[in-house]
Protein backbone atom coordinates (compact mmCIF):
# COMPACT_ATOMS: atom_id res chain seq x y z
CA UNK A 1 -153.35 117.95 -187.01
CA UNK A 2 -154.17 114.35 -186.62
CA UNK A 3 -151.40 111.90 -188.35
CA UNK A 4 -152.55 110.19 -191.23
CA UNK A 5 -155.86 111.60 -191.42
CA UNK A 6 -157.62 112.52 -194.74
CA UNK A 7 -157.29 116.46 -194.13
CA UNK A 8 -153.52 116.02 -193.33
CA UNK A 9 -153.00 114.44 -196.67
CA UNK A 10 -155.20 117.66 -198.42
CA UNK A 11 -153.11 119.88 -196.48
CA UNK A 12 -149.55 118.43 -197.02
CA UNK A 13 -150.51 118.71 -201.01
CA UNK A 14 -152.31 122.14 -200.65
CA UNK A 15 -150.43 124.23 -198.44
CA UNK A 16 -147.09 126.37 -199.68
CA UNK A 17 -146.74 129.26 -196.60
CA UNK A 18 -147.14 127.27 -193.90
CA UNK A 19 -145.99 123.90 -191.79
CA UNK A 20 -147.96 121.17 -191.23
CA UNK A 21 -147.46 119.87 -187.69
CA UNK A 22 -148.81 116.21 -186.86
CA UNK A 23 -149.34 114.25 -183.31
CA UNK A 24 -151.68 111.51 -182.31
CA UNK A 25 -154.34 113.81 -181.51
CA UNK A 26 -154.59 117.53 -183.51
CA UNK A 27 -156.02 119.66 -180.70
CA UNK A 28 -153.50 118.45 -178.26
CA UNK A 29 -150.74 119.29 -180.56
CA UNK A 30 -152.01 122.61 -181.09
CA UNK A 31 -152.61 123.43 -177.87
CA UNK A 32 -149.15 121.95 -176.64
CA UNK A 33 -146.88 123.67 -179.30
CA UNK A 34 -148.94 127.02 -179.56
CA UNK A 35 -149.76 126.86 -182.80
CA UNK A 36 -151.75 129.46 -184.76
CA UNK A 37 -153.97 126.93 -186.58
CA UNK A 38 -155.84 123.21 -186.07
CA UNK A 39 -157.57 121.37 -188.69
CA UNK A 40 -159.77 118.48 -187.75
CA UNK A 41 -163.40 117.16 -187.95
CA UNK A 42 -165.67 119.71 -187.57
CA UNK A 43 -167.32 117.93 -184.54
CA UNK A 44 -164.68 117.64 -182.14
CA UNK A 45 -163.48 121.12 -183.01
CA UNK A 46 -166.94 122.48 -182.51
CA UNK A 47 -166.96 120.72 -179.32
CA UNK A 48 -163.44 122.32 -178.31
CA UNK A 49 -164.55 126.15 -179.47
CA UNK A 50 -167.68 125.80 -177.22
CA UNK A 51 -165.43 124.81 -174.34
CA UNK A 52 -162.65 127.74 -174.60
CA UNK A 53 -163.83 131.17 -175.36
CA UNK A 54 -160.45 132.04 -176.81
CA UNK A 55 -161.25 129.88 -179.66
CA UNK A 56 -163.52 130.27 -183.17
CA UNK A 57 -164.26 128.08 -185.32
CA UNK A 58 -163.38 129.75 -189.06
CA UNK A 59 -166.08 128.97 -192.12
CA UNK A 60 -166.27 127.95 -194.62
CA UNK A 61 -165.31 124.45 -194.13
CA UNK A 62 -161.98 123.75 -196.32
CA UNK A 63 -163.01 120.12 -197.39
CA UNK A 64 -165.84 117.93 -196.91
CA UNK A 65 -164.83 113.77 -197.17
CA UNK A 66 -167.28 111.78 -198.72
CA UNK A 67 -167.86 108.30 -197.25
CA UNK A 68 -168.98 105.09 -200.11
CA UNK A 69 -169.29 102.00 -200.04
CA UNK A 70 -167.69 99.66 -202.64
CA UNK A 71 -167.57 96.04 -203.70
CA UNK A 72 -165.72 93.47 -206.47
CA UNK A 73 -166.73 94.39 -209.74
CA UNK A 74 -167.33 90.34 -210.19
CA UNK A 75 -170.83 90.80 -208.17
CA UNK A 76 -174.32 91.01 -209.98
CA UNK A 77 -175.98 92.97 -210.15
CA UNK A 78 -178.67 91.83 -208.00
CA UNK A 79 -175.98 92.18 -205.31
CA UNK A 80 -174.79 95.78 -206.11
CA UNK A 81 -178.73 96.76 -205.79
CA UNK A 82 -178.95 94.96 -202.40
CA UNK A 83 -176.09 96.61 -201.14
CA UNK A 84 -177.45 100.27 -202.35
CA UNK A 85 -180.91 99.33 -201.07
CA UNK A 86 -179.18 98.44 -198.09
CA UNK A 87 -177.39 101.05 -197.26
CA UNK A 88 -179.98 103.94 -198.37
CA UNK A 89 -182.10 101.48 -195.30
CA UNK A 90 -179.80 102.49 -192.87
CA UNK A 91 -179.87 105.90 -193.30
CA UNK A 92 -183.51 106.03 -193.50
CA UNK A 93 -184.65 104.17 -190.76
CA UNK A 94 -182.05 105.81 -188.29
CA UNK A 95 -179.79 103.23 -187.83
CA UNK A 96 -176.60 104.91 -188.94
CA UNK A 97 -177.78 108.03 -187.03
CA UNK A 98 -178.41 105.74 -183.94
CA UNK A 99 -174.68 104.47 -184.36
CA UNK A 100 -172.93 107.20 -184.89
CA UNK A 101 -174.64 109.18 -181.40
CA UNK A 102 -173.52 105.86 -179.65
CA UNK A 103 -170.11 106.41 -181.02
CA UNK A 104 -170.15 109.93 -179.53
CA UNK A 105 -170.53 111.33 -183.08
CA UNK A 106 -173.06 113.98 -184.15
CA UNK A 107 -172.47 113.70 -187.75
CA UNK A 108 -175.30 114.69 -190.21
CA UNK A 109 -176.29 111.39 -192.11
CA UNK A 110 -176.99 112.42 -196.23
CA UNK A 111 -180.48 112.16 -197.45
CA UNK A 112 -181.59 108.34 -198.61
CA UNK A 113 -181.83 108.55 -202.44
CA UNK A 114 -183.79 105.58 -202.20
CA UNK A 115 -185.64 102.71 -200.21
């Protein structure tokens, strides 16, 4: 699994019967040492499992991270309502969605609450 990573920190506190191996790059480190088991972002594992037949990819998912945005509590309001306003915007109007594809990502982008 990927050093550092969010998933490596929920496994290292959840897991009891098994070893948690880390590299720079999970796939590679499962594929190098043999290992029974990745974990990573569902994308690039999809992406691997498509590629090699001998793979699956198990459901369901065993987290999901949430992303957020956050600011200084010394902001008005007026500011905290920008920054909500702005960032419901960005999902609705693509530009998230448009970033993320140019980053190579196909992550699904939550539902504006707002705009």
């Amino acid at each position: 699994m990927k050093e550092g990573s969010a998933y490596d920190l929920f496994l290292t506190r959840s897991l009891r019967n098994a070893e948690v191996v880390r590299g720079t790059d999970g796939i590679d480190v499962f594929r190098e040492h043999g290992l029974e088991v990745a974990a990573g972002i569902r994308q690039p594992l999809t992406r691997h499992v498509t590629a090699d037949p001998g793979l699956r990819l198990l459901e369901p998912r065993f987290m999901q991270i949430r992303q957020a945005v956050a600011t200084g509590r010394d902001h008005s309001p007026e500011t905290v309502d920008f920054l909500q306003d702005l960032v419901e915007e960005l999902k609705s109007d693509g530009r998230i969605a448009e970033s993320l594809a140019r980053s190579g990502q196909d992550a699904t982008v939550a539902t504006p609450r707002r705009v």
